[in-house]
PDB file of N, CA and C in Angstrom:
ATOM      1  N   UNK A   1      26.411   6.269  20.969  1.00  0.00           N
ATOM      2  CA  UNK A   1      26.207   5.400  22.109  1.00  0.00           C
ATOM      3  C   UNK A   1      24.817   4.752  22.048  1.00  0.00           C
ATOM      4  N   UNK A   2      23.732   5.582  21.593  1.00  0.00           N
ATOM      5  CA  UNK A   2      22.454   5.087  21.313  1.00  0.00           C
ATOM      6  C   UNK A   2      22.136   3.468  20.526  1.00  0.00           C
ATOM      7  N   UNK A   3      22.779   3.897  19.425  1.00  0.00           N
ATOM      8  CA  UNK A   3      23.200   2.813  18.333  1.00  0.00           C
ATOM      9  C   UNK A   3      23.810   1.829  18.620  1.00  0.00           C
ATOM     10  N   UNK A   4      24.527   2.127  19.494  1.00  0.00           N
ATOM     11  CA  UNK A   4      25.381   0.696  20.329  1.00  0.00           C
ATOM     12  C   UNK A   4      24.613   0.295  20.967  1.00  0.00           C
ATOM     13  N   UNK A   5      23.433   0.322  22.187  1.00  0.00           N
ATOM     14  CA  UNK A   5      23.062  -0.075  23.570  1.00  0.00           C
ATOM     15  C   UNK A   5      21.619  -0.531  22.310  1.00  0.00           C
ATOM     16  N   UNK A   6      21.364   0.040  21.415  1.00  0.00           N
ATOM     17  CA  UNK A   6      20.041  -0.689  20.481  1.00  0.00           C
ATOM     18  C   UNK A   6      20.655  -2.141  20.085  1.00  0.00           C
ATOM     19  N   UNK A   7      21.856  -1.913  19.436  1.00  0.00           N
ATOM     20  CA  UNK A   7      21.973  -3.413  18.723  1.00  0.00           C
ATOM     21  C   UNK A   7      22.558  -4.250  20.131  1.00  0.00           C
ATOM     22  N   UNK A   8      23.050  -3.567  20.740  1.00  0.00           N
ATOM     23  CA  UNK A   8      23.161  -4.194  21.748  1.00  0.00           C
ATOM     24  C   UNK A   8      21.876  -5.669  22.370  1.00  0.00           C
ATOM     25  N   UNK A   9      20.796  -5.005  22.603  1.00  0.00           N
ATOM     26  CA  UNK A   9      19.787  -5.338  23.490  1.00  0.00           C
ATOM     27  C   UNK A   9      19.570  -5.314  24.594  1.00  0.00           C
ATOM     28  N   UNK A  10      20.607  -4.955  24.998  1.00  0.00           N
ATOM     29  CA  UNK A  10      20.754  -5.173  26.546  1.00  0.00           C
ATOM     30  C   UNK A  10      20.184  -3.664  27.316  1.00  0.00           C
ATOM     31  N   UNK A  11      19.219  -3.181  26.884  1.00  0.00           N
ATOM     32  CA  UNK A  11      18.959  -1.958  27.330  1.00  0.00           C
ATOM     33  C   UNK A  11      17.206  -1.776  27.230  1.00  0.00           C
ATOM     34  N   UNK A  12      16.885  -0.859  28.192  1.00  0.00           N
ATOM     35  CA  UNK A  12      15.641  -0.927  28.231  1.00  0.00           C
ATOM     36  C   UNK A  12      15.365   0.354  27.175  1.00  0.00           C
ATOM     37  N   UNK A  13      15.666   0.562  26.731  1.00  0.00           N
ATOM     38  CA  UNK A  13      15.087   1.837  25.205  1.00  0.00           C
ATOM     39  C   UNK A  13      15.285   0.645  23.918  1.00  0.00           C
ATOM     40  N   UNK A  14      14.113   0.791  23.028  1.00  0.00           N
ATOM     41  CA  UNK A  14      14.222   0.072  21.965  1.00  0.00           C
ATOM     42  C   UNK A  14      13.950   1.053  21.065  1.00  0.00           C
ATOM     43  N   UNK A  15      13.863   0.576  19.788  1.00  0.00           N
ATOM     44  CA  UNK A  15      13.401   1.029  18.532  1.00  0.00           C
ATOM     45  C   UNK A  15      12.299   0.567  17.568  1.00  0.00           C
ATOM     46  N   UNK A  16      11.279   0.859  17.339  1.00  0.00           N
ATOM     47  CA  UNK A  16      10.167   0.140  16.581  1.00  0.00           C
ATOM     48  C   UNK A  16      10.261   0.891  15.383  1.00  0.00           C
ATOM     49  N   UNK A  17      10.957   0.219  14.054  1.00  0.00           N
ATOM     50  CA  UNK A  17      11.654   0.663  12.823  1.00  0.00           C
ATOM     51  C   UNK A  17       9.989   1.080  12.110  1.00  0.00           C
ATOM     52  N   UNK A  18       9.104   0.299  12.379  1.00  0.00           N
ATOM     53  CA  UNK A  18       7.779   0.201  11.259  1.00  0.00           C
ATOM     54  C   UNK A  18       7.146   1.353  11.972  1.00  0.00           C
ATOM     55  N   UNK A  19       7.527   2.504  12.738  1.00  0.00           N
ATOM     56  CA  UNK A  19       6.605   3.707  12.824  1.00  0.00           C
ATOM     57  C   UNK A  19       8.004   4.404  13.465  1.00  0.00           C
ATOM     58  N   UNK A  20       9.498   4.186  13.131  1.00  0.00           N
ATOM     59  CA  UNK A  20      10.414   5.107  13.713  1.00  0.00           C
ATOM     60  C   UNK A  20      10.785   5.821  14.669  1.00  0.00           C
ATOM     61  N   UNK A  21      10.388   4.969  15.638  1.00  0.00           N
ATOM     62  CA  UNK A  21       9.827   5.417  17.152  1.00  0.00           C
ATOM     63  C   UNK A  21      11.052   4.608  18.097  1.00  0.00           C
ATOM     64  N   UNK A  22      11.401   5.488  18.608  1.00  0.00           N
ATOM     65  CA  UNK A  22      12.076   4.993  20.169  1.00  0.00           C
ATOM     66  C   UNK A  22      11.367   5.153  21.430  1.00  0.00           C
ATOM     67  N   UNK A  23      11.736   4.481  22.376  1.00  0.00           N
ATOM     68  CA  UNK A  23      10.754   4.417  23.543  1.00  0.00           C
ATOM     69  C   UNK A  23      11.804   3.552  24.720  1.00  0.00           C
ATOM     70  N   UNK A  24      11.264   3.458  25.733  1.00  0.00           N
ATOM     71  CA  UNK A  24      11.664   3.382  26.740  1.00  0.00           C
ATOM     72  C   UNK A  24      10.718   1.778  27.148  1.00  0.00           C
ATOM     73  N   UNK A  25      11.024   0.804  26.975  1.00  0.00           N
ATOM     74  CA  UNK A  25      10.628  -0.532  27.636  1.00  0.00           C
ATOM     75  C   UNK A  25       9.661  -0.364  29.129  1.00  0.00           C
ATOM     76  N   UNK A  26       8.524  -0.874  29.193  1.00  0.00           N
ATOM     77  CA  UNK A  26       7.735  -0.724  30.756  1.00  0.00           C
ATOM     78  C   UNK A  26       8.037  -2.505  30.746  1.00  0.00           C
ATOM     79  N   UNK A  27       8.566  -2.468  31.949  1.00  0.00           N
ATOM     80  CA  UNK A  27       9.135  -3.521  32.065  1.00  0.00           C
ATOM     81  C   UNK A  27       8.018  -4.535  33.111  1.00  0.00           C
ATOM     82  N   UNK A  28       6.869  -4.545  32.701  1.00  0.00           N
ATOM     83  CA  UNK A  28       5.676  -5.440  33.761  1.00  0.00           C
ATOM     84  C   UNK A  28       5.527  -6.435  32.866  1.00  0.00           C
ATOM     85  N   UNK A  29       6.301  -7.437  31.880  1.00  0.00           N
ATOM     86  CA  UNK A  29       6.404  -8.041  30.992  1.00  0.00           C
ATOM     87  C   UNK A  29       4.871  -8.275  29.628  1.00  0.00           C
ATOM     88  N   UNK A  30       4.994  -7.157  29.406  1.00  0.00           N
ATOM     89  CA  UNK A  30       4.433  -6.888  28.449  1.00  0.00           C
ATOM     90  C   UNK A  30       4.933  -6.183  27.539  1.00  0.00           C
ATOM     91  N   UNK A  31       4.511  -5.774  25.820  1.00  0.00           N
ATOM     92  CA  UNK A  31       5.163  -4.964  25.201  1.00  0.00           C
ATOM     93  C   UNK A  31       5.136  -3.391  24.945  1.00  0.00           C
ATOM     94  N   UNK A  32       4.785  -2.777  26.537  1.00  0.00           N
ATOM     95  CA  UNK A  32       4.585  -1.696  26.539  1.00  0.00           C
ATOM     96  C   UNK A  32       5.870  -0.886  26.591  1.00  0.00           C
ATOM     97  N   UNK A  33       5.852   0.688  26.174  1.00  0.00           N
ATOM     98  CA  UNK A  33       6.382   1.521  26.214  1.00  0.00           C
ATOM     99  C   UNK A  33       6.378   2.813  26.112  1.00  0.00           C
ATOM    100  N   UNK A  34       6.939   3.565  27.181  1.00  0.00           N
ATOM    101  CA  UNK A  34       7.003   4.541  26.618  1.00  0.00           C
ATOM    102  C   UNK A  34       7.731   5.761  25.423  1.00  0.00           C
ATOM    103  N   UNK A  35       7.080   6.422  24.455  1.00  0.00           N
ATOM    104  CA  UNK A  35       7.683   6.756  23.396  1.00  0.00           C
ATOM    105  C   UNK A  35       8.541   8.456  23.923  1.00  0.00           C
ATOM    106  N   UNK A  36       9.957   8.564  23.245  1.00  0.00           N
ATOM    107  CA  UNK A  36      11.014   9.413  23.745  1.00  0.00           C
ATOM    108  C   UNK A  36      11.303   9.888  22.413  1.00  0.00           C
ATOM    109  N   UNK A  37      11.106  11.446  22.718  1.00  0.00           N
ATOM    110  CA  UNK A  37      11.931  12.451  21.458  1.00  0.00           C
ATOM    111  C   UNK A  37      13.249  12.839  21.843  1.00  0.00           C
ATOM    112  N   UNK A  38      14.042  12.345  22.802  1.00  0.00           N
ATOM    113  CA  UNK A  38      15.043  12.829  22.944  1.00  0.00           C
ATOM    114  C   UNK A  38      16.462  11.669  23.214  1.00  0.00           C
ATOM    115  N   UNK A  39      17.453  11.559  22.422  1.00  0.00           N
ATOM    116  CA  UNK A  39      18.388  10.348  22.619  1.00  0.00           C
ATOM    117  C   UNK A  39      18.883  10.729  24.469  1.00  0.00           C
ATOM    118  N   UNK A  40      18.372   9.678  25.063  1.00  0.00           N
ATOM    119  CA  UNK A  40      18.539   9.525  26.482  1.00  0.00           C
ATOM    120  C   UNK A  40      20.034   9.662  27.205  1.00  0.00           C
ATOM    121  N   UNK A  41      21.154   9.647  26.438  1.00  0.00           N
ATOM    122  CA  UNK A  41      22.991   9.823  26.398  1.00  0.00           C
ATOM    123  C   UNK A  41      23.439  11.264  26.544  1.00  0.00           C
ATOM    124  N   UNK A  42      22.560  11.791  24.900  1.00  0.00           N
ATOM    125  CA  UNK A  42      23.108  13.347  24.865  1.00  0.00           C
ATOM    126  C   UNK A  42      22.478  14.278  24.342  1.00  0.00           C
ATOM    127  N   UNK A  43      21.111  13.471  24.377  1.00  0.00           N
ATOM    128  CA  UNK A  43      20.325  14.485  24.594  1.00  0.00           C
ATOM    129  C   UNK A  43      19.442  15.325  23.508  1.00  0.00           C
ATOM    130  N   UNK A  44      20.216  14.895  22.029  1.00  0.00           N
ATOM    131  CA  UNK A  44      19.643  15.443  20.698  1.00  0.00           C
ATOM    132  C   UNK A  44      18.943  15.002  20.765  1.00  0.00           C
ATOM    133  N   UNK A  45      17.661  15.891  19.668  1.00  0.00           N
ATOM    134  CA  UNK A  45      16.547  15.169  19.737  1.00  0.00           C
ATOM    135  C   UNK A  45      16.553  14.381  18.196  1.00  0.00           C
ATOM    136  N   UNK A  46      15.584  13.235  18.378  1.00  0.00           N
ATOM    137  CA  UNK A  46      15.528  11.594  17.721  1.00  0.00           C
ATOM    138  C   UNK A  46      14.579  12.296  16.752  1.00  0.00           C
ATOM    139  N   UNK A  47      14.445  11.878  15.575  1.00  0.00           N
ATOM    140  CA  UNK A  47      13.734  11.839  14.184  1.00  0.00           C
ATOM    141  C   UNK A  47      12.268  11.717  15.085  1.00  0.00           C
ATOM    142  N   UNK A  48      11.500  11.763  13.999  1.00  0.00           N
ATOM    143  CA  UNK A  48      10.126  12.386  14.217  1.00  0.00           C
ATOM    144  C   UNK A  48       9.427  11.281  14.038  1.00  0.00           C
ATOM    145  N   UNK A  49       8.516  10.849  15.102  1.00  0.00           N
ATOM    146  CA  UNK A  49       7.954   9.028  15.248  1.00  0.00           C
ATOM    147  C   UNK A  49       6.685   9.783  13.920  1.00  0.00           C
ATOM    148  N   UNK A  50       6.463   8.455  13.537  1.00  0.00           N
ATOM    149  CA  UNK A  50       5.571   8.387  11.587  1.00  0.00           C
ATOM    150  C   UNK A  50       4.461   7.502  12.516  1.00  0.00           C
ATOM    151  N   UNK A  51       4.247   7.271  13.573  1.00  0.00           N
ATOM    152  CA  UNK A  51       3.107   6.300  13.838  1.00  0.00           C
ATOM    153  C   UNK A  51       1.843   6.614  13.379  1.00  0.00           C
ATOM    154  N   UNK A  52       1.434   8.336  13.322  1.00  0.00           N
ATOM    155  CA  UNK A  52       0.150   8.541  13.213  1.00  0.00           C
ATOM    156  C   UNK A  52       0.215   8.399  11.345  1.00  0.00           C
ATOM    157  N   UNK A  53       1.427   9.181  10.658  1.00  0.00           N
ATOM    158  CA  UNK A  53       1.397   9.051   9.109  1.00  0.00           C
ATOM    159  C   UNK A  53       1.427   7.718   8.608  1.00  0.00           C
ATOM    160  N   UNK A  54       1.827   6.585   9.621  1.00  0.00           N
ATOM    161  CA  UNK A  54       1.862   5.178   9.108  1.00  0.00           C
ATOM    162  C   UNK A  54      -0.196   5.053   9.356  1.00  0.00           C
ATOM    163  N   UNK A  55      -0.689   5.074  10.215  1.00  0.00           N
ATOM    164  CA  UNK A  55      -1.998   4.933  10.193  1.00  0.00           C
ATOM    165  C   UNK A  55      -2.681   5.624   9.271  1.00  0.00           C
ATOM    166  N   UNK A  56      -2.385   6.812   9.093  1.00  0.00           N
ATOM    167  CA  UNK A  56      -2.694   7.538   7.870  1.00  0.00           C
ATOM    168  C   UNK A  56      -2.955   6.621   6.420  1.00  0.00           C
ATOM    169  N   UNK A  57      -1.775   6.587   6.319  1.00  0.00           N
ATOM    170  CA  UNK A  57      -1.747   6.070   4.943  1.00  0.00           C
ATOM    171  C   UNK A  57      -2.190   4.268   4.547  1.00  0.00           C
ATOM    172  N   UNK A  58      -2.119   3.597   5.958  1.00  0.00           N
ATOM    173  CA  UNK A  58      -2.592   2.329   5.303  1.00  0.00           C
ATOM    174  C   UNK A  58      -4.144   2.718   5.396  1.00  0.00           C
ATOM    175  N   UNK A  59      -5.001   3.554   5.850  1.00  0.00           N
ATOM    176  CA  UNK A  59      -6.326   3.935   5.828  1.00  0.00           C
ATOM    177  C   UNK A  59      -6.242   4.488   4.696  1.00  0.00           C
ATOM    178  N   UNK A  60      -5.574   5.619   3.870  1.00  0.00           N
ATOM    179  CA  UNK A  60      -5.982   6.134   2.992  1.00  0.00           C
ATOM    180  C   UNK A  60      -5.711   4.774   1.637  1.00  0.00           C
ATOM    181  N   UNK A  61      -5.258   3.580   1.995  1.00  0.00           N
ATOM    182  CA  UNK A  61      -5.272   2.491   0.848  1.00  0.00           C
ATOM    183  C   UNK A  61      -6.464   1.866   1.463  1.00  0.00           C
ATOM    184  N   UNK A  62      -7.425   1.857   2.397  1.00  0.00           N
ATOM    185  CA  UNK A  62      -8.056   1.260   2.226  1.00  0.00           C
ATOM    186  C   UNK A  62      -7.958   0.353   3.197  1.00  0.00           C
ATOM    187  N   UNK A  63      -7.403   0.253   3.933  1.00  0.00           N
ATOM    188  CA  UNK A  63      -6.629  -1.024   4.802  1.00  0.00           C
ATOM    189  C   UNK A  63      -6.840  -0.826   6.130  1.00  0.00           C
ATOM    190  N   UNK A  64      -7.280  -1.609   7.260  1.00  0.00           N
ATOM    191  CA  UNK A  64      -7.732  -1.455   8.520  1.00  0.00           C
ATOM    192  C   UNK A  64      -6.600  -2.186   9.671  1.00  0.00           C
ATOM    193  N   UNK A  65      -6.336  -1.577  10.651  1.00  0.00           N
ATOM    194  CA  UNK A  65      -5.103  -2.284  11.291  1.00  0.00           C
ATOM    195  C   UNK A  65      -5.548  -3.783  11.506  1.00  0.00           C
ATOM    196  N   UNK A  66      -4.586  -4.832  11.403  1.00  0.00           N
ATOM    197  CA  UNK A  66      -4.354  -6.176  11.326  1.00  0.00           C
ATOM    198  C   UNK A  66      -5.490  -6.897  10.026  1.00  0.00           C
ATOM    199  N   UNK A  67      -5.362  -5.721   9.316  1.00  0.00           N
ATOM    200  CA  UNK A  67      -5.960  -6.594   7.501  1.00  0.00           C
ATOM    201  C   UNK A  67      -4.743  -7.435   7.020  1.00  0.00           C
ATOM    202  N   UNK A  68      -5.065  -8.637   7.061  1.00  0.00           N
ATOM    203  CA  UNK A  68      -3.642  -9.287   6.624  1.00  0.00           C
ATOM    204  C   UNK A  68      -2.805  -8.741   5.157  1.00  0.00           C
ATOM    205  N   UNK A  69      -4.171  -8.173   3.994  1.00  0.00           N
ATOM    206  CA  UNK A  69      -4.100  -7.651   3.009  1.00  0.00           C
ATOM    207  C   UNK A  69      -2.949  -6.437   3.144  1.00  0.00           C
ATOM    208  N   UNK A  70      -2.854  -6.038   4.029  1.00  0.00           N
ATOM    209  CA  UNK A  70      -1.670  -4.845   3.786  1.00  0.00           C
ATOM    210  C   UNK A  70       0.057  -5.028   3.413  1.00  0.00           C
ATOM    211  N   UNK A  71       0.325  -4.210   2.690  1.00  0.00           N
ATOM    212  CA  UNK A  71       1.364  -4.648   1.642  1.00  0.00           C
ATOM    213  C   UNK A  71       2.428  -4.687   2.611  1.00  0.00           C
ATOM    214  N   UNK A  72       2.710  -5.584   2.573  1.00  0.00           N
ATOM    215  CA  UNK A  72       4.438  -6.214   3.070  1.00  0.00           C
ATOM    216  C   UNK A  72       5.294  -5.019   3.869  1.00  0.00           C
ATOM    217  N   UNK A  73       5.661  -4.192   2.868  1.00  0.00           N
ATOM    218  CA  UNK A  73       6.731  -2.658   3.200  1.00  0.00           C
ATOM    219  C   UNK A  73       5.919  -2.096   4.166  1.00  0.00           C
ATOM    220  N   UNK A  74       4.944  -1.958   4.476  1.00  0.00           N
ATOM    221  CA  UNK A  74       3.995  -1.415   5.785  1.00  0.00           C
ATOM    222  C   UNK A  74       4.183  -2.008   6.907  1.00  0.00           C
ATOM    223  N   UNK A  75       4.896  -3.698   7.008  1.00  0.00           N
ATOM    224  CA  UNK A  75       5.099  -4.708   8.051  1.00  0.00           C
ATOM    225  C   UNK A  75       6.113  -3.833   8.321  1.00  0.00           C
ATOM    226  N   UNK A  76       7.195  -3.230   8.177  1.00  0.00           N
ATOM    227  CA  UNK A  76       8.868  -2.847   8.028  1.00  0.00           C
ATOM    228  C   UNK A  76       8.756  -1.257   8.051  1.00  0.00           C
ATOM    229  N   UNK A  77      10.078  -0.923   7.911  1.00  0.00           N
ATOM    230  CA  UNK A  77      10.309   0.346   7.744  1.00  0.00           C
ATOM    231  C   UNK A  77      10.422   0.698   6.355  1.00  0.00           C
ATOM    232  N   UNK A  78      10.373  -0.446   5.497  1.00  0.00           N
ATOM    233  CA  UNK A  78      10.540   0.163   4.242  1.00  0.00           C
ATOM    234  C   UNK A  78       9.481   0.992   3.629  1.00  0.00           C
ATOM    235  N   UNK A  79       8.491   1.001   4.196  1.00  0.00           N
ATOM    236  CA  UNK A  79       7.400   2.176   3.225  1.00  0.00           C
ATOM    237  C   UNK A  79       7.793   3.732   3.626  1.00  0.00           C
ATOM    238  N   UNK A  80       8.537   4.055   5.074  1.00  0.00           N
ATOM    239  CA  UNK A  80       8.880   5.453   5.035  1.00  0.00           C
ATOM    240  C   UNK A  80      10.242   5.701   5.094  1.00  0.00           C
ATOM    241  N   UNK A  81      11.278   4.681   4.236  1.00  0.00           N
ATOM    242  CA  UNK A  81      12.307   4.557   4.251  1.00  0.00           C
ATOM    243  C   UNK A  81      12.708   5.024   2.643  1.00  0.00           C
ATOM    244  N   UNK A  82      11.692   4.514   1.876  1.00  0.00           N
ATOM    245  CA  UNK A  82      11.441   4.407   0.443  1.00  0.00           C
ATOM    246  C   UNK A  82      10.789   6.332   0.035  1.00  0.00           C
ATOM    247  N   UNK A  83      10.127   6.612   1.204  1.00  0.00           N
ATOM    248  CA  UNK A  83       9.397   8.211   0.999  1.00  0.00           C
ATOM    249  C   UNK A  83      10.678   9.446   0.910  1.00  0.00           C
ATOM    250  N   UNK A  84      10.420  10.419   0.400  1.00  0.00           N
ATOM    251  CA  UNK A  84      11.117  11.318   0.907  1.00  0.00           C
ATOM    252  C   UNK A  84      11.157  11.988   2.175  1.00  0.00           C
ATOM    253  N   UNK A  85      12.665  12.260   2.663  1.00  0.00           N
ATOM    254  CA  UNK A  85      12.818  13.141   3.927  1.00  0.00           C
ATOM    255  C   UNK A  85      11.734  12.977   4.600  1.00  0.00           C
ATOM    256  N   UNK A  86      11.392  12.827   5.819  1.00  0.00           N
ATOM    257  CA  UNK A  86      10.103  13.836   6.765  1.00  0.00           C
ATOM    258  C   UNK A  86      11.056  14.108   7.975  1.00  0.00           C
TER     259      UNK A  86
END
């Protein structure tokens, strides 16, 4: 049901793929949110948000948030999509 009401859009829980994070929309039209370990339907709990290991690692290349220099797959989910398991 999660997966449906995401591609959906029509729902105030989103998904931010580039740190694997779900959250809950603050709706004062800005892009705030709050972040949720638990699927809001039934209750399992959601994969493990990478936000702090995504900061991690574009620092350990060297790279400072909004360096345009940072490699592409860091824009996306593909740099912890490409990693093994976490």
């Amino acid at each position: 049901m999660m997966t449906t009401n995401l591609a959906g859009g029509e729902t105030a829980i989103l998904f931010v793929p580039k740190f694997r994070e779900y959250g809950i929309r603050v709706l004062d039209g800005g892009s705030g949110f709050i972040a949720i370990e638990h699927c809001p339907w039934c209750g399992k709990s959601l994969p493990s948000a990478l936000r702090h290991v995504w900061f991690k690692e574009i620092e350990s290349r060297g790279f400072e948030v909004g360096d345009e220099a940072i490699p592409t797959e860091f824009l996306s989910d593909a740099w912890w999509r490409a990693r093994p398991q976490q």
